[in-house]
Protein backbone atom coordinates (compact mmCIF):
# COMPACT_ATOMS: atom_id res chain seq x y z
CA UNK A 1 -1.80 46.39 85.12
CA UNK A 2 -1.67 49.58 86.06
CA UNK A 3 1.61 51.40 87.09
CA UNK A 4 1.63 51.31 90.99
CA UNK A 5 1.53 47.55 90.70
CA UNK A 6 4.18 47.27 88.52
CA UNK A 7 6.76 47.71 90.60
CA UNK A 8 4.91 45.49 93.63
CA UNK A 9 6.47 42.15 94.55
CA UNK A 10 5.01 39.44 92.31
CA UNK A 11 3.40 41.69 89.47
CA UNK A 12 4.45 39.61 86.12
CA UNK A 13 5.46 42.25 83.28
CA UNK A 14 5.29 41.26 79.52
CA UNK A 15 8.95 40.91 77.69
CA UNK A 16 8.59 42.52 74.01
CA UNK A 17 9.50 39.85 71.42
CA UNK A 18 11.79 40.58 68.55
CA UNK A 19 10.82 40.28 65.18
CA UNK A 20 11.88 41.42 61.85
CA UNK A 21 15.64 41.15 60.37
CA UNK A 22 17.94 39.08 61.57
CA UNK A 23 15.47 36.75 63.52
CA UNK A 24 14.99 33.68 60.96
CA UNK A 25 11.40 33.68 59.80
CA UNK A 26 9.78 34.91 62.94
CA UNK A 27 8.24 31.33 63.19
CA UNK A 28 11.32 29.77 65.41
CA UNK A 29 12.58 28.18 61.92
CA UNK A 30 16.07 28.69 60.39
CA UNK A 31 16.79 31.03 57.83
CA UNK A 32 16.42 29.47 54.39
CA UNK A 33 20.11 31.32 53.22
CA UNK A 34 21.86 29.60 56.46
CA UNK A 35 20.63 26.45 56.13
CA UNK A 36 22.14 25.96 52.38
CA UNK A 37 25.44 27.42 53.77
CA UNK A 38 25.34 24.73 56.34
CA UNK A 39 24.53 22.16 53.91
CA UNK A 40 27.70 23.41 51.38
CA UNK A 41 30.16 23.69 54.17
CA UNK A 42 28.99 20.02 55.05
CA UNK A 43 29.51 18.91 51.77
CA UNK A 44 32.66 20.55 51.36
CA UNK A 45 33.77 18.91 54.19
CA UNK A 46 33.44 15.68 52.59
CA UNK A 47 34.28 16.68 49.54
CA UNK A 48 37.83 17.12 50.87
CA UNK A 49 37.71 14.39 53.11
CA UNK A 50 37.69 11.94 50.15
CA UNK A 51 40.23 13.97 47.89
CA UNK A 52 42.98 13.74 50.99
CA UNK A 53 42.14 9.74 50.69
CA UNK A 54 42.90 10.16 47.06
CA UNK A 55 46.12 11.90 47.67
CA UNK A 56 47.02 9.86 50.42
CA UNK A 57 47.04 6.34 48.28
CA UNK A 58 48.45 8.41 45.32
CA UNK A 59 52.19 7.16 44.42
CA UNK A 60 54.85 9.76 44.77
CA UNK A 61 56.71 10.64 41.75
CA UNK A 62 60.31 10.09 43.11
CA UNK A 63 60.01 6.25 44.96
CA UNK A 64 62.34 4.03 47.14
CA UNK A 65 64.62 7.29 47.58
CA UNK A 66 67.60 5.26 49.66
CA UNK A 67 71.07 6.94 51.08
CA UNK A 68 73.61 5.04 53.49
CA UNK A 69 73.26 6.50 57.06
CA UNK A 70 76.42 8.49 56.99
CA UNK A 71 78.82 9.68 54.36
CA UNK A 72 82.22 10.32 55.03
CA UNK A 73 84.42 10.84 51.82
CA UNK A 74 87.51 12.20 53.80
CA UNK A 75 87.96 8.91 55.74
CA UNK A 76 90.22 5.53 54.80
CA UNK A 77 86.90 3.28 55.91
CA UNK A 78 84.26 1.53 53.76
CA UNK A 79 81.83 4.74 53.28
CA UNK A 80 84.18 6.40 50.62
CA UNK A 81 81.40 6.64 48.05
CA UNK A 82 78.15 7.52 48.78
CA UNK A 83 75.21 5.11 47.44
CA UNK A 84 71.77 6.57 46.10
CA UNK A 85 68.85 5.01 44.98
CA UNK A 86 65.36 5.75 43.60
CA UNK A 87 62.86 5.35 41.42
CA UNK A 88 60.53 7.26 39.55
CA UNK A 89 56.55 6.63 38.71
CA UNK A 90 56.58 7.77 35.10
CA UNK A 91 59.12 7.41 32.65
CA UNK A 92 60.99 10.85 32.26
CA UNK A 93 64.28 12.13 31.90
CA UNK A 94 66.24 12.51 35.19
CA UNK A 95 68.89 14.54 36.13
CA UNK A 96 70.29 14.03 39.72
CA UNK A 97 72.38 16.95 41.53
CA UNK A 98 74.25 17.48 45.04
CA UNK A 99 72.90 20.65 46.45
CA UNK A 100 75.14 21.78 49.13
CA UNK A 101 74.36 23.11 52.87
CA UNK A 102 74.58 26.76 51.38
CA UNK A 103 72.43 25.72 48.52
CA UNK A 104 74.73 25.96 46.01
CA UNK A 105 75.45 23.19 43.34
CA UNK A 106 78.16 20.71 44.34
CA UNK A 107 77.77 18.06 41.67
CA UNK A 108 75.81 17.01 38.87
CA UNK A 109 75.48 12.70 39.28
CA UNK A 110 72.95 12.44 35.82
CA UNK A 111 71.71 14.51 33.25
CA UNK A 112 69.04 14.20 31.21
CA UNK A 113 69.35 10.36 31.79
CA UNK A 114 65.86 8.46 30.25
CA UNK A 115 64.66 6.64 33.13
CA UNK A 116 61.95 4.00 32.52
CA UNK A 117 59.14 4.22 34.95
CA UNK A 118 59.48 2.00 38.42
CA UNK A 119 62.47 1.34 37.21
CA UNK A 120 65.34 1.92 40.28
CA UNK A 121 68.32 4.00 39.31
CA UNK A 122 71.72 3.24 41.33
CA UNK A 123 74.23 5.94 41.21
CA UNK A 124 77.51 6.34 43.15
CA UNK A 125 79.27 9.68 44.75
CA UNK A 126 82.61 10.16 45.68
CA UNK A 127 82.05 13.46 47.99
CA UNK A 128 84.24 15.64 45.65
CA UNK A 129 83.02 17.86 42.48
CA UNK A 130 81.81 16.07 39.85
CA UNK A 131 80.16 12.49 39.31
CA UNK A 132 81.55 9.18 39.43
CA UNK A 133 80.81 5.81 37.54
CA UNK A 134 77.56 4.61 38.12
């Protein structure tokens, strides 16, 4: 093709075709080094797919946490004492403290108390410093 016809309606012109780095192996195939990075992410994928199942259908450590609705320890009515409940998977020694809304210790309900595992520990608060019978 010479050059006066390359600019003439219909003349067809060759595109140059890349080659070298960065083009897979020049046959149309996929890099070797991507392919086993896709492969790893894939597997990772369900790697972690089946460890969330795991965790999911793990038991907590503290179980059965229960507390009554409201608590009002200032009041003549039936909620004068606040109820707690749990239980723990393991057997371990448990100590149970009111944190208040400033984060600061309010009361310490156990200490230390031996606690057999899935075994459900009742305890009983009164609102003011300090615990009460359990």
């Amino acid at each position: 093709m010479s050059a006066a016809d390359a600019g003439a309606p219909g003349a067809r012109t060759e595109m140059p075709r890349a080659t070298g780095a960065g083009t897979g192996t020049g046959r149309g195939g996929v890099d070797p080094l991507a392919a086993i990075v896709f492969a790893a992410l894939v597997l990772a994928c369900f790697a972690a797919f089946f460890v969330t199942q795991r965790l999911k259908h793990t038991p907590t450590v503290v179980q059965r946490f229960l507390h009554g609705p409201y608590f009002l320890p200032q009041s003549n009515g039936p909620r004068r004492q606040e109820r707690l409940s749990f239980r723990i998977r393991e057997a371990d020694l448990v100590t149970v403290t009111v944190i208040g809304a400033a984060g600061d210790e309010v009361a310490t309900l156990v200490r230390d108390r031996p606690l057999p595992g899935y075994t459900q520990l009742k305890l009983r608060w009164n609102g003011r410093r300090g615990p009460t019978s359990s």
